[in-house]
PDB file of N, CA and C in Angstrom:
ATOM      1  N   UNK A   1     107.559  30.652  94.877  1.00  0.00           N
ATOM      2  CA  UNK A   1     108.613  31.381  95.553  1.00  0.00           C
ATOM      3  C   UNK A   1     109.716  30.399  95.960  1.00  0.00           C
ATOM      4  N   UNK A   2     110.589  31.081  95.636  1.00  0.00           N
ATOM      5  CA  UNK A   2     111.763  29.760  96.310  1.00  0.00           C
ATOM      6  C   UNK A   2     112.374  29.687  97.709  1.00  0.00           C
ATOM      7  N   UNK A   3     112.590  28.376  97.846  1.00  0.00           N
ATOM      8  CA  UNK A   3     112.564  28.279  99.154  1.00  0.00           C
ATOM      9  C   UNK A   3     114.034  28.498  99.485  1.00  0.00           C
ATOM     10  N   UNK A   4     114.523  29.021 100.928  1.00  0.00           N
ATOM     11  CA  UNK A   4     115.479  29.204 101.374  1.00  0.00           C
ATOM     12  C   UNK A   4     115.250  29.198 102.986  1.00  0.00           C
ATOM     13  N   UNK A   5     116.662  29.304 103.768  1.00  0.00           N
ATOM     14  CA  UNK A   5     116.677  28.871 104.896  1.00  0.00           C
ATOM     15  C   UNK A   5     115.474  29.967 105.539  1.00  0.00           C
ATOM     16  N   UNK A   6     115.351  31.439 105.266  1.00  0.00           N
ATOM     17  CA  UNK A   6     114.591  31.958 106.083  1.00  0.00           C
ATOM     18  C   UNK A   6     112.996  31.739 106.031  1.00  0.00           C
ATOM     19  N   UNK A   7     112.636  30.925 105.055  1.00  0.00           N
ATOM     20  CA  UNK A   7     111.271  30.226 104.857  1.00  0.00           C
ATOM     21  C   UNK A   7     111.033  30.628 103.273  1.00  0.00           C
ATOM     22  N   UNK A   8     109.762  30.326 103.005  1.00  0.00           N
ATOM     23  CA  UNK A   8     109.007  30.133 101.486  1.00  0.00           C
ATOM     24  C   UNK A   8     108.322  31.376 101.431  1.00  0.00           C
ATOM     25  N   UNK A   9     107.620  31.755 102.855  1.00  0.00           N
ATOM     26  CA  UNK A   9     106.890  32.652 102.391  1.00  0.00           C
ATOM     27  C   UNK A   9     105.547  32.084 103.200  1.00  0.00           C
ATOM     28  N   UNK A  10     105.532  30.698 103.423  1.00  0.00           N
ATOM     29  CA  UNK A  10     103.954  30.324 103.684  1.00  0.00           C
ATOM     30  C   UNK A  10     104.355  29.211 104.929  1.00  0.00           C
ATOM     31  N   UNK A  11     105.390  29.760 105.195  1.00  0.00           N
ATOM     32  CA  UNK A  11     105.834  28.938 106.599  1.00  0.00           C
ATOM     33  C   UNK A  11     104.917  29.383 108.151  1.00  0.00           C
ATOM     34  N   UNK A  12     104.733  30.852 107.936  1.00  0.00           N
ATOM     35  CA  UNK A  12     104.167  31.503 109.124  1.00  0.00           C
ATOM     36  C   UNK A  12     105.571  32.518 109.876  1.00  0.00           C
ATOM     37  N   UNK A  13     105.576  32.787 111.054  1.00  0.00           N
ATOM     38  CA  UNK A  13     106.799  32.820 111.372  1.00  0.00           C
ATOM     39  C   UNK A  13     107.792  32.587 111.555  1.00  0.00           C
ATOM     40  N   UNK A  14     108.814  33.539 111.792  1.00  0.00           N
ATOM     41  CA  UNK A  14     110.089  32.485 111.728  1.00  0.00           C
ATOM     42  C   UNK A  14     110.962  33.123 112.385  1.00  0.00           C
ATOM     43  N   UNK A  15     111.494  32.582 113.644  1.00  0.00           N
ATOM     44  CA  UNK A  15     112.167  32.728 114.870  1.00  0.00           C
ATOM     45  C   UNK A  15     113.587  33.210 114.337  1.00  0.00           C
ATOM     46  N   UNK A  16     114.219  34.304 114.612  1.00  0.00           N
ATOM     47  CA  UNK A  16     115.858  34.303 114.127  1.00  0.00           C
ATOM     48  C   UNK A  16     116.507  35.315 115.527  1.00  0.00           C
ATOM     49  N   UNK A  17     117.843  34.613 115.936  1.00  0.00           N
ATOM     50  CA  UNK A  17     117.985  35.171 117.494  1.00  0.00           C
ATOM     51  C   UNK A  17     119.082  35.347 116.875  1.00  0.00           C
ATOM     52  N   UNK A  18     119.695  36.660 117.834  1.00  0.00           N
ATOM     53  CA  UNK A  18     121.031  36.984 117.132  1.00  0.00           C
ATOM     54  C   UNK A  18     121.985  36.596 118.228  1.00  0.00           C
ATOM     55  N   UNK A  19     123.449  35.575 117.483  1.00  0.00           N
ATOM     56  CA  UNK A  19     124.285  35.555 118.567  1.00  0.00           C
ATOM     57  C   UNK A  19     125.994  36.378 118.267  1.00  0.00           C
ATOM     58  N   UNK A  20     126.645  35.507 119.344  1.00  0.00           N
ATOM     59  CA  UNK A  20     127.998  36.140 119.237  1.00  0.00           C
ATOM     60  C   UNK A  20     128.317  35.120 119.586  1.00  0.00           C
ATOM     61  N   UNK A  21     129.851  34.907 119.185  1.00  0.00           N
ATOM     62  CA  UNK A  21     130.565  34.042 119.773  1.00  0.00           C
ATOM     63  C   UNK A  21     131.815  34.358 120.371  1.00  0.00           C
ATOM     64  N   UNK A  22     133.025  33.919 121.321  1.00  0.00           N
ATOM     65  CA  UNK A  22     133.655  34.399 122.185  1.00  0.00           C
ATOM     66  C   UNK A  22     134.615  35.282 121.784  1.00  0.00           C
ATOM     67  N   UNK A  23     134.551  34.956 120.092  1.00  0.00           N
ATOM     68  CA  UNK A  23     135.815  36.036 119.211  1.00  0.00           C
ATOM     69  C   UNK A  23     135.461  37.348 118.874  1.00  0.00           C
ATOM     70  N   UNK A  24     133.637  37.360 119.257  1.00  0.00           N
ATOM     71  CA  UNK A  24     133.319  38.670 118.765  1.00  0.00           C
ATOM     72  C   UNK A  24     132.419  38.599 117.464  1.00  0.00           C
ATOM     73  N   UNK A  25     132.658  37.511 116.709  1.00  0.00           N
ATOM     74  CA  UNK A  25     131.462  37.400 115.909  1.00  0.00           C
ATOM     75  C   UNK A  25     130.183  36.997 115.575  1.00  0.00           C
ATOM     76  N   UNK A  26     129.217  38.225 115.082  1.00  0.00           N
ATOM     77  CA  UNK A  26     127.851  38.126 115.004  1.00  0.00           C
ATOM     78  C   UNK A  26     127.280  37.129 114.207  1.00  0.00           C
ATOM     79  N   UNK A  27     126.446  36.108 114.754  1.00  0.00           N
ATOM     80  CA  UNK A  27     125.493  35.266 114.121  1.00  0.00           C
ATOM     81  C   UNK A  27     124.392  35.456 114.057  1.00  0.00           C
ATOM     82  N   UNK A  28     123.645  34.800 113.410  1.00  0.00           N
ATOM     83  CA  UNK A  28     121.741  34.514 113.463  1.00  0.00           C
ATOM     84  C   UNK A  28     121.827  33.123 113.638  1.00  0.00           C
ATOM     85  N   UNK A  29     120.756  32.829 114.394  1.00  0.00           N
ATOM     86  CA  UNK A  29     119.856  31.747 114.586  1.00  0.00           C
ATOM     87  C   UNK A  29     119.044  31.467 114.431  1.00  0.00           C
ATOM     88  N   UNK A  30     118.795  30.653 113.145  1.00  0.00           N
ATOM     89  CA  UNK A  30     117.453  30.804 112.296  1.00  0.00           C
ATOM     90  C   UNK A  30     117.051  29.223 112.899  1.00  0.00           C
ATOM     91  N   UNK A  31     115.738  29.509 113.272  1.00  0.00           N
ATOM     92  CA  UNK A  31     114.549  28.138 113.730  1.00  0.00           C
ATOM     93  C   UNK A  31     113.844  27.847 112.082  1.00  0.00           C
ATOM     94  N   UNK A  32     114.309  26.845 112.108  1.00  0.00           N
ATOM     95  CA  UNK A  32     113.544  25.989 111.154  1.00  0.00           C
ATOM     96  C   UNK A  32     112.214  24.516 111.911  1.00  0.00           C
ATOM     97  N   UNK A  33     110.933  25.352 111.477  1.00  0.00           N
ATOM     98  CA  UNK A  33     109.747  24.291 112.117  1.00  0.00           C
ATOM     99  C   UNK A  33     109.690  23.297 111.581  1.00  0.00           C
ATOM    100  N   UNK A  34     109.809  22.772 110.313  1.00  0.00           N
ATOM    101  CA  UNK A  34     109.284  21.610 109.542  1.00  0.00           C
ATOM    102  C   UNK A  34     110.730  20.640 109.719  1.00  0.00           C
ATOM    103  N   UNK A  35     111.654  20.835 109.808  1.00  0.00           N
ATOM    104  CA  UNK A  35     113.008  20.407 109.934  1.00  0.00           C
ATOM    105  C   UNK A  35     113.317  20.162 111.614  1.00  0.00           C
ATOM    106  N   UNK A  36     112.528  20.569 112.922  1.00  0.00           N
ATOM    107  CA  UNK A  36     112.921  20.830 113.403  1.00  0.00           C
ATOM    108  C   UNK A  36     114.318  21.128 114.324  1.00  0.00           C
ATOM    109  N   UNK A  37     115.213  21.942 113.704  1.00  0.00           N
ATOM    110  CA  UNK A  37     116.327  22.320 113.950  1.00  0.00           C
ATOM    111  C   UNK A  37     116.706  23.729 114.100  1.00  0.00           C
ATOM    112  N   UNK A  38     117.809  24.184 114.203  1.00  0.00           N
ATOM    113  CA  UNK A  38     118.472  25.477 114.500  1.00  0.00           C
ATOM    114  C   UNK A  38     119.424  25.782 113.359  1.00  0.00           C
ATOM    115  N   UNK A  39     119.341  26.867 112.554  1.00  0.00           N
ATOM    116  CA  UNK A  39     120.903  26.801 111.562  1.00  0.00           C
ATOM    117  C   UNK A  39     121.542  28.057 111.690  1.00  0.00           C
ATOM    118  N   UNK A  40     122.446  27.737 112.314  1.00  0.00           N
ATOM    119  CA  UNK A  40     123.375  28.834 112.509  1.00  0.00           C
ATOM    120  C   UNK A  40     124.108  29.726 111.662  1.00  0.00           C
ATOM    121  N   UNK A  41     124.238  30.592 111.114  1.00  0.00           N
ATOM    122  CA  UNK A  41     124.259  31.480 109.873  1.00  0.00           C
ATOM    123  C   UNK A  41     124.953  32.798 109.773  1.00  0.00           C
ATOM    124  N   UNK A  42     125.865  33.187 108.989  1.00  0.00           N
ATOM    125  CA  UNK A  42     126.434  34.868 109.191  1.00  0.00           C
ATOM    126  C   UNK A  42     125.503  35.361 108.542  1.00  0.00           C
ATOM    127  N   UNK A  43     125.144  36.609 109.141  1.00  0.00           N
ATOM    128  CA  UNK A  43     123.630  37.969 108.984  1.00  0.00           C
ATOM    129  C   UNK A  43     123.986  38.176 107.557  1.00  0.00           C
ATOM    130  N   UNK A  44     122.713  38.150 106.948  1.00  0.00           N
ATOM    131  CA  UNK A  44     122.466  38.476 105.625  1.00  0.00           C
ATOM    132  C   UNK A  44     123.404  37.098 104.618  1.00  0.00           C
ATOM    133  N   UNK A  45     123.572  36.433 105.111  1.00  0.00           N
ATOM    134  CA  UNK A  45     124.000  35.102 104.188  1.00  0.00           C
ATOM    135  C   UNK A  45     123.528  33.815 104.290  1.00  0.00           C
ATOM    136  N   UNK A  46     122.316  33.474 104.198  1.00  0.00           N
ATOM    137  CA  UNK A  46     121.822  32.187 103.905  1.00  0.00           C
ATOM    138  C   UNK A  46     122.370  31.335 103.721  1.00  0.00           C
ATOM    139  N   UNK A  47     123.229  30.958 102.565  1.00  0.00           N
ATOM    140  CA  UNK A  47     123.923  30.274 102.317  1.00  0.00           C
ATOM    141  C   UNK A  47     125.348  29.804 103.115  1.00  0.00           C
ATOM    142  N   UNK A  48     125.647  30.470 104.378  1.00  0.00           N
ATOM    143  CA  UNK A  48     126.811  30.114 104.541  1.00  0.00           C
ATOM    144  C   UNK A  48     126.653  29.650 105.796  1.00  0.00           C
ATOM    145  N   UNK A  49     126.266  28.208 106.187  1.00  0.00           N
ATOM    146  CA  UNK A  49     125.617  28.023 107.310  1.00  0.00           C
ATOM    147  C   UNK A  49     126.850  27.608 108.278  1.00  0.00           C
ATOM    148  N   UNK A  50     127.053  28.067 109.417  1.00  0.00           N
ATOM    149  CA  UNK A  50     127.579  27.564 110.341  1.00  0.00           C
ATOM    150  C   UNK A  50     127.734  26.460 111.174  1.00  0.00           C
ATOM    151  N   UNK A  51     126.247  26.011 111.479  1.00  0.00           N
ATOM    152  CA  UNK A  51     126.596  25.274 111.969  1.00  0.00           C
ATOM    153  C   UNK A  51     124.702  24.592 112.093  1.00  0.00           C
ATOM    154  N   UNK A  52     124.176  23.570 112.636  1.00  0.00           N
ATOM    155  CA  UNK A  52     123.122  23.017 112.139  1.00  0.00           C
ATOM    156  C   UNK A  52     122.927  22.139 113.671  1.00  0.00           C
ATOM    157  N   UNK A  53     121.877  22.418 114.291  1.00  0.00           N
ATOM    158  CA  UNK A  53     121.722  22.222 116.131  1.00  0.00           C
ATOM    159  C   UNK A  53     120.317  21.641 116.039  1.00  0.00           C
ATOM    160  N   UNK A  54     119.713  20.797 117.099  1.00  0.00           N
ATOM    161  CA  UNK A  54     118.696  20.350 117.893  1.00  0.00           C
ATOM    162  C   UNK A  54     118.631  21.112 118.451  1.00  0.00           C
ATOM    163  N   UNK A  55     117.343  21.270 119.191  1.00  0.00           N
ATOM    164  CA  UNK A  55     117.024  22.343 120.569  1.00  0.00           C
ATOM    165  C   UNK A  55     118.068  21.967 121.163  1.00  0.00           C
ATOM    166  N   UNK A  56     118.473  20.889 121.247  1.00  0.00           N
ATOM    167  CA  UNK A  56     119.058  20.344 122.676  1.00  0.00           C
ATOM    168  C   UNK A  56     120.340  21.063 122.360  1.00  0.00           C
ATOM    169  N   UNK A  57     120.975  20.385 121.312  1.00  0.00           N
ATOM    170  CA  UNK A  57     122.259  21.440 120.794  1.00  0.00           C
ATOM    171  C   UNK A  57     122.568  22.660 121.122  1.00  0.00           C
ATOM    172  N   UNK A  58     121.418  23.311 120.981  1.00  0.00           N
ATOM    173  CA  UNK A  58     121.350  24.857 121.097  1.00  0.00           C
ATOM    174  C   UNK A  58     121.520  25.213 121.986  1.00  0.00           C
ATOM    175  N   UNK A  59     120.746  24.701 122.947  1.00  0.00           N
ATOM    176  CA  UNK A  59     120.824  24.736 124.606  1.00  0.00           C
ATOM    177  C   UNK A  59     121.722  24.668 124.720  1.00  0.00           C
ATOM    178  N   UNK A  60     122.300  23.849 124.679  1.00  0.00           N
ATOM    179  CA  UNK A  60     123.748  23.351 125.180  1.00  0.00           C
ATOM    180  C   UNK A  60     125.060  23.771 124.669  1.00  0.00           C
ATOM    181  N   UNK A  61     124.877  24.074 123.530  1.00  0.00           N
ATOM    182  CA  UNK A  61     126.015  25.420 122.817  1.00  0.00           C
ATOM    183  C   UNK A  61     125.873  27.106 123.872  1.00  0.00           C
ATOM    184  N   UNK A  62     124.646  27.133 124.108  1.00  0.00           N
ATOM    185  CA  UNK A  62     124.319  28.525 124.951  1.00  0.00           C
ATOM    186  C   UNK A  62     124.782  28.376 125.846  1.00  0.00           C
ATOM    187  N   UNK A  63     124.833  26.992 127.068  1.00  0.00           N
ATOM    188  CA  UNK A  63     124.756  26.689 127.914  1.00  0.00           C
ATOM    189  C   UNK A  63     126.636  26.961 128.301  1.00  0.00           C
ATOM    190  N   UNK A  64     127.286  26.300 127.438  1.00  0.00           N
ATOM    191  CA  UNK A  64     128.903  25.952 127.590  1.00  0.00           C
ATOM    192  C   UNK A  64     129.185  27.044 127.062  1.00  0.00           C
ATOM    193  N   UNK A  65     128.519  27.917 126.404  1.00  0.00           N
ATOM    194  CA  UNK A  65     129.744  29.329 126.019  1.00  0.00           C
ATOM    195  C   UNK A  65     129.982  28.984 124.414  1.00  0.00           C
ATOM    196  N   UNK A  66     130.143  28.219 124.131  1.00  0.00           N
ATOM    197  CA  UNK A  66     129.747  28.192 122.582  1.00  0.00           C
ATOM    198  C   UNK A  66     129.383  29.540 121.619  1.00  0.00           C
ATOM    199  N   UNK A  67     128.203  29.299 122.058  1.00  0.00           N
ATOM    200  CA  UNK A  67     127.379  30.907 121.471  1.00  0.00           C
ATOM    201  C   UNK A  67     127.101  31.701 122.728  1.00  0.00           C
ATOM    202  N   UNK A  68     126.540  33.014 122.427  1.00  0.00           N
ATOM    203  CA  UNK A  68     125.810  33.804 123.875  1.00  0.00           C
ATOM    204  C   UNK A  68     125.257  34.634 122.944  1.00  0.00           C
ATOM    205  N   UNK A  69     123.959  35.183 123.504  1.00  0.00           N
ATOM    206  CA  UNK A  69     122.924  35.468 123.116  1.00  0.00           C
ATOM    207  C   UNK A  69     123.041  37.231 123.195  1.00  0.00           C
ATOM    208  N   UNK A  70     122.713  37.486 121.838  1.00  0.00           N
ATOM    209  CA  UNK A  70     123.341  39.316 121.970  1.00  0.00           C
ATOM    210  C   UNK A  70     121.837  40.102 122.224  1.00  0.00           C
ATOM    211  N   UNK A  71     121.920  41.084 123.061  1.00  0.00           N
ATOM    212  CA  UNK A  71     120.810  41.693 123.610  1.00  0.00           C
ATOM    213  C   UNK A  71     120.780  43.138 122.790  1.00  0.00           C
TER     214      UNK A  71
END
């Protein structure tokens, strides 16, 4: 199976949080375990990554307004 950002298939789960950002546009936040990182992504496009975070990053993008977390 080929691999892509949302996993192989034999990853297990896989964390994806949906955000926004202050203009109004919808992201995903796909957790990558083996990489451990964050890749920031427009919904339904793998390929078009936004942007590429540490926990800490993430935090701290959430934290300053960066991203915000859509409920």
């Amino acid at each position: 199976m080929r691999d892509n950002i949302y996993g192989n298939g034999n990853t297990g789960s896989i964390s994806v949080i949906s955000l926004s950002t202050t203009g109004g546009t919808t992201l995903n936040a796909v957790w990558k375990q083996r990489k451990d990182m964050w890749y920031v992504v427009e919904p339904g496009s793998e390929k078009n990554v936004i942007d590429v975070l540490t926990p800490r990053q993430f935090h701290e993008a959430i934290q300053n307004g960066k991203y915000s977390l859509r409920w």
